[in-house]
PDB file of N, CA and C in Angstrom:
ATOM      1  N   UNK A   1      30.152   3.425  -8.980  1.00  0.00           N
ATOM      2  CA  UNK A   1      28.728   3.138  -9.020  1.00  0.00           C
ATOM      3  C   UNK A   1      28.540   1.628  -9.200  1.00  0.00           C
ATOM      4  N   UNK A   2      27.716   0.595  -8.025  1.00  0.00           N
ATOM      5  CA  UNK A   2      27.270  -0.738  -8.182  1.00  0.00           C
ATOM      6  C   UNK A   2      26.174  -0.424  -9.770  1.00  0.00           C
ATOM      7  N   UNK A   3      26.360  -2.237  -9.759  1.00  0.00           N
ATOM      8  CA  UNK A   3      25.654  -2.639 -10.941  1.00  0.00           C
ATOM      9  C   UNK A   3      24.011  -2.087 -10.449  1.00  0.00           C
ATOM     10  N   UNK A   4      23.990  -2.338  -8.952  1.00  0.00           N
ATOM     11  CA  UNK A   4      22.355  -2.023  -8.574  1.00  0.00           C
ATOM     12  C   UNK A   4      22.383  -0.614  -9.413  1.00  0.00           C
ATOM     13  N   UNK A   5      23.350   0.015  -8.876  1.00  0.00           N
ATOM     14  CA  UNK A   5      22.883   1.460  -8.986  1.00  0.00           C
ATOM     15  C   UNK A   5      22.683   1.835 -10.426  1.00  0.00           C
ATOM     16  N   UNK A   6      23.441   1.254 -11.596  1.00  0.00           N
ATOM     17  CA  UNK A   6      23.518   1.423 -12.638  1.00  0.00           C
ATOM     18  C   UNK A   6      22.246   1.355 -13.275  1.00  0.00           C
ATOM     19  N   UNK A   7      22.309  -0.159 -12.899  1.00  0.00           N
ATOM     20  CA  UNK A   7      20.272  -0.467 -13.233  1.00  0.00           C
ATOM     21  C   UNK A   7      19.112   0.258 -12.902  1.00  0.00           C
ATOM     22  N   UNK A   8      19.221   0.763 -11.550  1.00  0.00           N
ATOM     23  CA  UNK A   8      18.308   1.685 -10.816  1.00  0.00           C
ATOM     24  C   UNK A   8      18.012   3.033 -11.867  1.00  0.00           C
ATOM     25  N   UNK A   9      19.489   3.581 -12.033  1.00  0.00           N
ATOM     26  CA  UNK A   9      19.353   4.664 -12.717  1.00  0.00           C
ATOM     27  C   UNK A   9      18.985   4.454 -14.326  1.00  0.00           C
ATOM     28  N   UNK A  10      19.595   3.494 -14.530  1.00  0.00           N
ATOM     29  CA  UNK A  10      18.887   3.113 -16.331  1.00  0.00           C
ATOM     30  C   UNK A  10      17.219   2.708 -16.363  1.00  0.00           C
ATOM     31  N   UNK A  11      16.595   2.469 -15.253  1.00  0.00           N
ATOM     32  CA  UNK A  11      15.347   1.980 -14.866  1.00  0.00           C
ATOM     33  C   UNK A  11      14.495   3.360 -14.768  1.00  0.00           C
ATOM     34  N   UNK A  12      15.050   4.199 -14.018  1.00  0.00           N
ATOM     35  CA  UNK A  12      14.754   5.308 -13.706  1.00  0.00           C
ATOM     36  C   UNK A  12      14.783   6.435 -15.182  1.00  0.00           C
ATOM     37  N   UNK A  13      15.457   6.141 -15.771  1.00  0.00           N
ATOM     38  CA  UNK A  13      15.310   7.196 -16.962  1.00  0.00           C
ATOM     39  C   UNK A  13      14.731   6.682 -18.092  1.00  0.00           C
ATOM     40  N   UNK A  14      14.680   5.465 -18.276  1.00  0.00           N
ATOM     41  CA  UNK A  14      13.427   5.138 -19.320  1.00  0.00           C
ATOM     42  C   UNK A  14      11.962   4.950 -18.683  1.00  0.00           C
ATOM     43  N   UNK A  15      11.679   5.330 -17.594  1.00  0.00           N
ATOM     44  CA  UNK A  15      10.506   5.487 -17.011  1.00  0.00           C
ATOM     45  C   UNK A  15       9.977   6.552 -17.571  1.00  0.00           C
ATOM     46  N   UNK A  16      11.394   8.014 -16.929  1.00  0.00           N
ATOM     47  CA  UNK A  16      10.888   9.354 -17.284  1.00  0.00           C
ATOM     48  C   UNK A  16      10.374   9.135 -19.288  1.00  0.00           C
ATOM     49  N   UNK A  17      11.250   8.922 -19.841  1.00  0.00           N
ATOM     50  CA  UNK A  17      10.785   9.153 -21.265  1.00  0.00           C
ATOM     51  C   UNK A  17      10.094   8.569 -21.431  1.00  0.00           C
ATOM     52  N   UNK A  18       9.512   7.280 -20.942  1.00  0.00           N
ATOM     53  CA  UNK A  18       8.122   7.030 -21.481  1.00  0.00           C
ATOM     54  C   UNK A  18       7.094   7.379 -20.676  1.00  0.00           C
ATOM     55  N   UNK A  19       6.969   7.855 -19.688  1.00  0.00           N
ATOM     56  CA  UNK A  19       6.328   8.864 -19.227  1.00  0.00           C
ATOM     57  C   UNK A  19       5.891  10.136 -19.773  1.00  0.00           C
ATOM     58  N   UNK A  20       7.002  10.250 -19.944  1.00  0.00           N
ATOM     59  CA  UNK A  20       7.464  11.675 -20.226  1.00  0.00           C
ATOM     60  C   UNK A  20       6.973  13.055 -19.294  1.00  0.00           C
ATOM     61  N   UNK A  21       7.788  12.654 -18.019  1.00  0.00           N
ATOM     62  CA  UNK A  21       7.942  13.273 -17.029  1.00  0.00           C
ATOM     63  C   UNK A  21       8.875  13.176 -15.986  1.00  0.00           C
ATOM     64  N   UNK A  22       9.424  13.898 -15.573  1.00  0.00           N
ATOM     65  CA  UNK A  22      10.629  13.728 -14.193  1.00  0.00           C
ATOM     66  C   UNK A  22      10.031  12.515 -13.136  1.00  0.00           C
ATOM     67  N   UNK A  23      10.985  11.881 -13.047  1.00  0.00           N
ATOM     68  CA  UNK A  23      10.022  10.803 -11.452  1.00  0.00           C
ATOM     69  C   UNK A  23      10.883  11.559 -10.164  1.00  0.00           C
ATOM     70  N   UNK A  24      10.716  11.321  -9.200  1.00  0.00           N
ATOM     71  CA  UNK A  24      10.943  11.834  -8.229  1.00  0.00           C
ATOM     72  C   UNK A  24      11.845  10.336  -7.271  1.00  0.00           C
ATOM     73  N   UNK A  25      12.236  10.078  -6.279  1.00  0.00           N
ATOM     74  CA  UNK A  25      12.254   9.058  -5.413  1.00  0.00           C
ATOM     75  C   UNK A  25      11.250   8.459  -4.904  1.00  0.00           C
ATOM     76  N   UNK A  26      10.309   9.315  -4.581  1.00  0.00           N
ATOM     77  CA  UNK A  26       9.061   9.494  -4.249  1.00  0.00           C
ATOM     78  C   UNK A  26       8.172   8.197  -5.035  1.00  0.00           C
ATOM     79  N   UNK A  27       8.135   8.947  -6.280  1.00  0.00           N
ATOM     80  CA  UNK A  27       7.266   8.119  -7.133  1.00  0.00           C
ATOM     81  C   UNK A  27       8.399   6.562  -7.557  1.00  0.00           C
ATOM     82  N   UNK A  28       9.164   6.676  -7.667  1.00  0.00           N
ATOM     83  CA  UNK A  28      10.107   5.532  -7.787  1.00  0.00           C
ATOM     84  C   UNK A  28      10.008   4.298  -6.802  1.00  0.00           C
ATOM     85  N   UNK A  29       9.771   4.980  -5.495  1.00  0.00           N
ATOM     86  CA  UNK A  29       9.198   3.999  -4.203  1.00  0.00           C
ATOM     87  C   UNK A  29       7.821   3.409  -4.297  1.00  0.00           C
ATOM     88  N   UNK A  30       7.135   4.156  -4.843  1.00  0.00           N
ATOM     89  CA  UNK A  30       5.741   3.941  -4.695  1.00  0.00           C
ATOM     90  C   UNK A  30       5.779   2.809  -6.163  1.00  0.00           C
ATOM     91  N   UNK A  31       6.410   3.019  -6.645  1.00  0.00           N
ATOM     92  CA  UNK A  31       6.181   2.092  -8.133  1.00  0.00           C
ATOM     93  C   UNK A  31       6.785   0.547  -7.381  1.00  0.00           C
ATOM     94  N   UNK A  32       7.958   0.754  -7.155  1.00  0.00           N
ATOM     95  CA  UNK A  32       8.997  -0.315  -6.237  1.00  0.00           C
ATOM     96  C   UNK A  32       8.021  -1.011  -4.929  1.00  0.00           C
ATOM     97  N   UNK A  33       6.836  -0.383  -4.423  1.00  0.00           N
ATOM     98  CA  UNK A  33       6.113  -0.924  -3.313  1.00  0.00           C
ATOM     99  C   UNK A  33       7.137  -0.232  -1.917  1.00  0.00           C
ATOM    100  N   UNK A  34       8.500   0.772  -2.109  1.00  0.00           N
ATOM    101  CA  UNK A  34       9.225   0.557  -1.063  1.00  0.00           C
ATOM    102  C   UNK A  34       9.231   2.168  -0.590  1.00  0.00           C
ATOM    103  N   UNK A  35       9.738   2.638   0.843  1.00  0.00           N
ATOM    104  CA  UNK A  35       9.562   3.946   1.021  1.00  0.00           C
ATOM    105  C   UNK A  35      10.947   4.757   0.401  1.00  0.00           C
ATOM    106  N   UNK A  36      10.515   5.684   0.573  1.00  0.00           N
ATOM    107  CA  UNK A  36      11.449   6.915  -0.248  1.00  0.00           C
ATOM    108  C   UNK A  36      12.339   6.680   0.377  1.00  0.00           C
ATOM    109  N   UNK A  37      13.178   7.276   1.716  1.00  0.00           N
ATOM    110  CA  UNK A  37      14.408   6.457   2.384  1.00  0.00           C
ATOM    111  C   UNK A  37      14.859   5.421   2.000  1.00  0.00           C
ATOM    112  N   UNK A  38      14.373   4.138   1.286  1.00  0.00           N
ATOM    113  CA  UNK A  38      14.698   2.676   1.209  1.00  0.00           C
ATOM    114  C   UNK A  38      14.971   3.231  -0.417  1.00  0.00           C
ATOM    115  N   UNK A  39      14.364   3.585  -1.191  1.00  0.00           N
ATOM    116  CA  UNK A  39      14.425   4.062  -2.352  1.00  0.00           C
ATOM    117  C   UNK A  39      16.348   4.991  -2.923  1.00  0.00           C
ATOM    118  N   UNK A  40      16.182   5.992  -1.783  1.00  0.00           N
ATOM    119  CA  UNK A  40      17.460   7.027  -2.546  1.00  0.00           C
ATOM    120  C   UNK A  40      18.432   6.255  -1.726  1.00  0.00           C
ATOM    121  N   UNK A  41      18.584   5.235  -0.673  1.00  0.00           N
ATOM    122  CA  UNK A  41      19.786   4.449  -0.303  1.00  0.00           C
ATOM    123  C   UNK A  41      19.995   3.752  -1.303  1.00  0.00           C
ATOM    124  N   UNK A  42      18.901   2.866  -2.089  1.00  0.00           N
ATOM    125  CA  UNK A  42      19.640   2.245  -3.223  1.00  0.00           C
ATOM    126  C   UNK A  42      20.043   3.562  -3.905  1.00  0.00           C
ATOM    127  N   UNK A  43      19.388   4.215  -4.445  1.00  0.00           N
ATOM    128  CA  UNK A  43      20.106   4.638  -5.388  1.00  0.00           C
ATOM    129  C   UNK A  43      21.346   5.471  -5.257  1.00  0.00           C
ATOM    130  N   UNK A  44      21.830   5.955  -4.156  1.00  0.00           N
ATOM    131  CA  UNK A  44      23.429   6.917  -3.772  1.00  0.00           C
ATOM    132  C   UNK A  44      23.923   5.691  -3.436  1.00  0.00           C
ATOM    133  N   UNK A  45      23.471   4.119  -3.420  1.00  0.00           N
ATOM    134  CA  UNK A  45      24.158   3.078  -2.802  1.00  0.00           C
ATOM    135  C   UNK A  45      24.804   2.603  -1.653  1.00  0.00           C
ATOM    136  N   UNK A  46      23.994   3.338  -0.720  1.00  0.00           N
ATOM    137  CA  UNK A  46      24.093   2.862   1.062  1.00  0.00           C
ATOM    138  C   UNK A  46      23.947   1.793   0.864  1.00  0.00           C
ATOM    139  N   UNK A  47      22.822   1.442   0.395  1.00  0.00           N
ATOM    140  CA  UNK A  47      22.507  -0.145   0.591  1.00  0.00           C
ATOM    141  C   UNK A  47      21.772  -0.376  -0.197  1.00  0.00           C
ATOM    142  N   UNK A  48      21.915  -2.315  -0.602  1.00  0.00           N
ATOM    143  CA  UNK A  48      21.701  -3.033  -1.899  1.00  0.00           C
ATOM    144  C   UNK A  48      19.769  -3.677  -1.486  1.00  0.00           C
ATOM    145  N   UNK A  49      19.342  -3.295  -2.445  1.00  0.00           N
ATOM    146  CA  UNK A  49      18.254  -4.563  -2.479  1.00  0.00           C
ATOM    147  C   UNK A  49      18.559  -6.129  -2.927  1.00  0.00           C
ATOM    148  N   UNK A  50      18.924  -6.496  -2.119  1.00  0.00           N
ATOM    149  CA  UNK A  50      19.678  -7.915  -1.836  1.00  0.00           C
ATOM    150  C   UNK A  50      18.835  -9.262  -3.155  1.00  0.00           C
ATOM    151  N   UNK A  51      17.261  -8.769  -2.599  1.00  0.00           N
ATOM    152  CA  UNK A  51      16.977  -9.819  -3.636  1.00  0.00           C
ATOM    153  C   UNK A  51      16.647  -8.911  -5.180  1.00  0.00           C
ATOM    154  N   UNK A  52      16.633  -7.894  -5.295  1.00  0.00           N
ATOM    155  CA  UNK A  52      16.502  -7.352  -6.795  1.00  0.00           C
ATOM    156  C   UNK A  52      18.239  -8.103  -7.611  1.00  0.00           C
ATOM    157  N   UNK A  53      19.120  -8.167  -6.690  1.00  0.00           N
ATOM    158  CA  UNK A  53      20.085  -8.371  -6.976  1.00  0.00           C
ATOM    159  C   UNK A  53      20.162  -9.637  -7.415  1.00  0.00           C
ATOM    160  N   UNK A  54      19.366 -10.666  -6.708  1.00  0.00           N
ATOM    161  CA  UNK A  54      19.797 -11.957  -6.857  1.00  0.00           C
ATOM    162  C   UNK A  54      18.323 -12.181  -8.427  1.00  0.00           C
ATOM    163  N   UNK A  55      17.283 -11.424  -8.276  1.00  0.00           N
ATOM    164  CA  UNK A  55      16.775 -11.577  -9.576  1.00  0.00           C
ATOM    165  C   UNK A  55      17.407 -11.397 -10.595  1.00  0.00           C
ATOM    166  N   UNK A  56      17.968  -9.836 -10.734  1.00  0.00           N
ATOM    167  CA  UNK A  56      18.759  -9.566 -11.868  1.00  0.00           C
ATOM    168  C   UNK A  56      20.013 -10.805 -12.616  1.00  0.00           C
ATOM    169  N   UNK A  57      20.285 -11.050 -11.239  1.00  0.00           N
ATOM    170  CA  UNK A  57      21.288 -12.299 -11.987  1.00  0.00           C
ATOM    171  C   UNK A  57      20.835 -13.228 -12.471  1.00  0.00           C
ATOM    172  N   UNK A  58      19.579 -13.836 -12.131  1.00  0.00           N
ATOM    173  CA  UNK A  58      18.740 -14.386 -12.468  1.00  0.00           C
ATOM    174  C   UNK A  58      18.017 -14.595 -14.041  1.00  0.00           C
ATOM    175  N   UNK A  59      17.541 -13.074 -14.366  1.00  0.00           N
ATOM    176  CA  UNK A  59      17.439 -12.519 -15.652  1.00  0.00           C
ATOM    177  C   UNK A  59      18.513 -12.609 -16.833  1.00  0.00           C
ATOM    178  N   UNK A  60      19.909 -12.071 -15.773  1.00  0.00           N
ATOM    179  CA  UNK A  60      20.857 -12.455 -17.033  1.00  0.00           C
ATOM    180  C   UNK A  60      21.360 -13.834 -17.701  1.00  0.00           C
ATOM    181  N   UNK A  61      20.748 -14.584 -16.335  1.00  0.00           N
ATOM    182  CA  UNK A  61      21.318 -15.896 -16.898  1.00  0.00           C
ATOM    183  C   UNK A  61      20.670 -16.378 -17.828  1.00  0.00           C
ATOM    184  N   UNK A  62      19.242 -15.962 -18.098  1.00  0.00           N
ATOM    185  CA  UNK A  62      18.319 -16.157 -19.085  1.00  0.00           C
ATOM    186  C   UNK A  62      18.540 -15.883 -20.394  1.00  0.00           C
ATOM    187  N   UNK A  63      17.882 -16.499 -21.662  1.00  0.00           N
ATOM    188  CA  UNK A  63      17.778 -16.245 -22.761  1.00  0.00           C
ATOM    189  C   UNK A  63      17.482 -15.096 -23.229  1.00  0.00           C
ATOM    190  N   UNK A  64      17.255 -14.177 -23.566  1.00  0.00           N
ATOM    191  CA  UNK A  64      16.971 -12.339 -23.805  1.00  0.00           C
ATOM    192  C   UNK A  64      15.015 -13.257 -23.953  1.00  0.00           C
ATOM    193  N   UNK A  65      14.410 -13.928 -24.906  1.00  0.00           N
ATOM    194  CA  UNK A  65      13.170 -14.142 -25.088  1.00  0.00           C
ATOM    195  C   UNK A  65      12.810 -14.855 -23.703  1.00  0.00           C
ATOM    196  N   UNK A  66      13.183 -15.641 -23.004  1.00  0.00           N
ATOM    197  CA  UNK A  66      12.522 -16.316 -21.909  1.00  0.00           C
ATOM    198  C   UNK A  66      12.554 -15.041 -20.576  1.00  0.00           C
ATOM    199  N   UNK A  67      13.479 -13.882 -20.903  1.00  0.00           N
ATOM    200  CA  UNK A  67      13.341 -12.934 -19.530  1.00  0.00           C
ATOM    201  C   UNK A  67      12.592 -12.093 -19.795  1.00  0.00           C
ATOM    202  N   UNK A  68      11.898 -12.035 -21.481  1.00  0.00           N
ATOM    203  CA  UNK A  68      10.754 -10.924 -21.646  1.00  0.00           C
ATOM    204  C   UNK A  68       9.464 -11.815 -21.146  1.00  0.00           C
ATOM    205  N   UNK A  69       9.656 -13.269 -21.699  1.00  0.00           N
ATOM    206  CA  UNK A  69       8.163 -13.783 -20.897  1.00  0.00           C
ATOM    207  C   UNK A  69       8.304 -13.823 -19.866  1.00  0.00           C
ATOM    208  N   UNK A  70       8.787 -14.137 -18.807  1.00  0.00           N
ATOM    209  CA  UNK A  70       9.113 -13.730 -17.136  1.00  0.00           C
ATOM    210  C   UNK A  70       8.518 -12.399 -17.288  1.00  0.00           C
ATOM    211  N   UNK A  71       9.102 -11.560 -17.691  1.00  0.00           N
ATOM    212  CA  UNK A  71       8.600 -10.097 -17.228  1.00  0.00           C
ATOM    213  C   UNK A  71       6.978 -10.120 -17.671  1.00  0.00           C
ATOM    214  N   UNK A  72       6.555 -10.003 -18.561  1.00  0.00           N
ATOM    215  CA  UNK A  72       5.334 -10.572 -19.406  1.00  0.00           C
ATOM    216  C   UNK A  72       4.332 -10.819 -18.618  1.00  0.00           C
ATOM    217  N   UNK A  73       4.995 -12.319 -17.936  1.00  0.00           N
ATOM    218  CA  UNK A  73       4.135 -13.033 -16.552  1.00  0.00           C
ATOM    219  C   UNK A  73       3.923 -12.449 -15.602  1.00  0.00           C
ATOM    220  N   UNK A  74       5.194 -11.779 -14.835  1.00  0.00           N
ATOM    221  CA  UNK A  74       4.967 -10.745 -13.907  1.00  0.00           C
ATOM    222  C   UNK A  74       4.200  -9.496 -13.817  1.00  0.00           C
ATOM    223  N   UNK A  75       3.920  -8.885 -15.140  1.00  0.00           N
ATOM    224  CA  UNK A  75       2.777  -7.893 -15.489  1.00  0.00           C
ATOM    225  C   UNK A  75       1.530  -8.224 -15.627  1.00  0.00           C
ATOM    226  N   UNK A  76       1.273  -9.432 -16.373  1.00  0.00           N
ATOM    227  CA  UNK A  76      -0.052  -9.902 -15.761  1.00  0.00           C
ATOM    228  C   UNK A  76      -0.416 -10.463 -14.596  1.00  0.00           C
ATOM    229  N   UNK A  77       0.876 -10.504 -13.580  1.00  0.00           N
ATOM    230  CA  UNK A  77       0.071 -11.356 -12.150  1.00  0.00           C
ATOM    231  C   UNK A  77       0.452  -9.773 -11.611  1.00  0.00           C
ATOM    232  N   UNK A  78       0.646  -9.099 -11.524  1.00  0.00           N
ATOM    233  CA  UNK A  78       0.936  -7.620 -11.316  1.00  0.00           C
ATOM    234  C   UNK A  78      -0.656  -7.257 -11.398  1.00  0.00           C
ATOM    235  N   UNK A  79      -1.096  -6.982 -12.161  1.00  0.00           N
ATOM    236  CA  UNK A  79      -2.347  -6.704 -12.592  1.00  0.00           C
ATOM    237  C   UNK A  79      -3.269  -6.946 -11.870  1.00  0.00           C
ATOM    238  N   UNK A  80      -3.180  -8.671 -11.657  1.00  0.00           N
ATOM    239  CA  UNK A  80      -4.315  -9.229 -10.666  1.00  0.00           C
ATOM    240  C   UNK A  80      -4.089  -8.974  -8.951  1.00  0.00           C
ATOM    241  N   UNK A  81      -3.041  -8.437  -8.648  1.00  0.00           N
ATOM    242  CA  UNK A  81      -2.689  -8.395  -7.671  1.00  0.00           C
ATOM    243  C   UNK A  81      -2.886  -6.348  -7.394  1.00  0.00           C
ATOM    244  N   UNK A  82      -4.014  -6.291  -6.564  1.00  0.00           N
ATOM    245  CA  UNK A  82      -4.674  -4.820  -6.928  1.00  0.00           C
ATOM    246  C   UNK A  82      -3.192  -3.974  -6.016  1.00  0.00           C
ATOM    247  N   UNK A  83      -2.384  -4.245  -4.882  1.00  0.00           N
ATOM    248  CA  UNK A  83      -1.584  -4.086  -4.402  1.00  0.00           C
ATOM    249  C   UNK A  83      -0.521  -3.524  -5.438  1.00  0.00           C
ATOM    250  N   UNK A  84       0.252  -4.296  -5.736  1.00  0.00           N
ATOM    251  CA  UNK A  84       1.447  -4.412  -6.891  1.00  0.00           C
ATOM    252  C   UNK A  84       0.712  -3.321  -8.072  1.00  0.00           C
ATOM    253  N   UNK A  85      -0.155  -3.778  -9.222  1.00  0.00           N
ATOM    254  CA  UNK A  85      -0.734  -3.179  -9.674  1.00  0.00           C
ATOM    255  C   UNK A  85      -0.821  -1.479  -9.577  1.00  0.00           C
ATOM    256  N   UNK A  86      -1.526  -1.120  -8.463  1.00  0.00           N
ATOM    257  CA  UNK A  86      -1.655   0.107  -8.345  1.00  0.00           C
ATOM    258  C   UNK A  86      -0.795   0.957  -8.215  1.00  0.00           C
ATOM    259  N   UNK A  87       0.395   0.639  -7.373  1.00  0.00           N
ATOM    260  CA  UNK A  87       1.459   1.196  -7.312  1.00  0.00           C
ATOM    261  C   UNK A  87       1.901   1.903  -8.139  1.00  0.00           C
ATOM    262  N   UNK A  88       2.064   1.142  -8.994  1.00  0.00           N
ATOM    263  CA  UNK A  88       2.869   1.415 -10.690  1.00  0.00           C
ATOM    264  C   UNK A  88       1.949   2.451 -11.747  1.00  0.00           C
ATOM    265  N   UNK A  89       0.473   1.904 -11.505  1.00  0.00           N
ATOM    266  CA  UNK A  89      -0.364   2.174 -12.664  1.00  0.00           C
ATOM    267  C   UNK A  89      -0.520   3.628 -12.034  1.00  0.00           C
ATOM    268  N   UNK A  90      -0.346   4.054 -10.465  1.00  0.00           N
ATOM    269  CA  UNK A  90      -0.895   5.649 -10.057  1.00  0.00           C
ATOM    270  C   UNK A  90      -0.170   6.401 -10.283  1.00  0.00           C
ATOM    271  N   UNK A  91       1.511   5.971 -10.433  1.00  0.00           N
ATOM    272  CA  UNK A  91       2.219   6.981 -10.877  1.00  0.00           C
ATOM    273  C   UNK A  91       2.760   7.235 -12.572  1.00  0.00           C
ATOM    274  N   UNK A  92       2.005   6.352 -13.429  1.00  0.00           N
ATOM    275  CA  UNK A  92       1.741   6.689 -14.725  1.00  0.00           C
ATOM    276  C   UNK A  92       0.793   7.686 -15.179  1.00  0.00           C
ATOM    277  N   UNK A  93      -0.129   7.349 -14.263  1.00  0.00           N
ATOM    278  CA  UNK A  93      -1.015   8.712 -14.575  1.00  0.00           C
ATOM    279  C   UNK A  93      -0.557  10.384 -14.715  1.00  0.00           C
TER     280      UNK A  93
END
């Protein structure tokens, strides 16, 4: 199992518990902005999301406090951006 996949799936199960509900691929795509096909290839690992990859490394190179404000930032421009935003916020419901 790639590091993507590792992440994918550790991403994927603290969704469900704070949800607290099963996600599907389905809803995993729709959160991701990406389709279900593009979705379960990452995750059985056909194929890499090239730039999630090059973020993540990105993140690690970071301080643990400067990659929560990155994320932080990204949830509030998430927000303003009704696109991005919705994605995420329809399958919390």
């Amino acid at each position: 199992m790639s590091n993507i996949q590792k992440t994918l799936d550790h991403i994927m199960r603290r969704l469900q518990v704070s949800l607290n509900r099963r996600l599907t691929y389905r809803d995993l795509a729709k959160m991701a902005g990406t389709s279900e096909r593009t979705m379960a290839e990452w995750m059985r690992g056909a194929t890499s999301p090239m730039a999630m990859n090059g973020l993540l490394n990105l993140m690690y190179a970071m301080k643990p406090d400067d990659a929560i404000q990155v994320l932080a930032l990204w949830r509030e421009t998430a927000q303003q951006d009704p696109t991005s935003a919705n994605k995420a916020q329809e399958i919390q419901k």
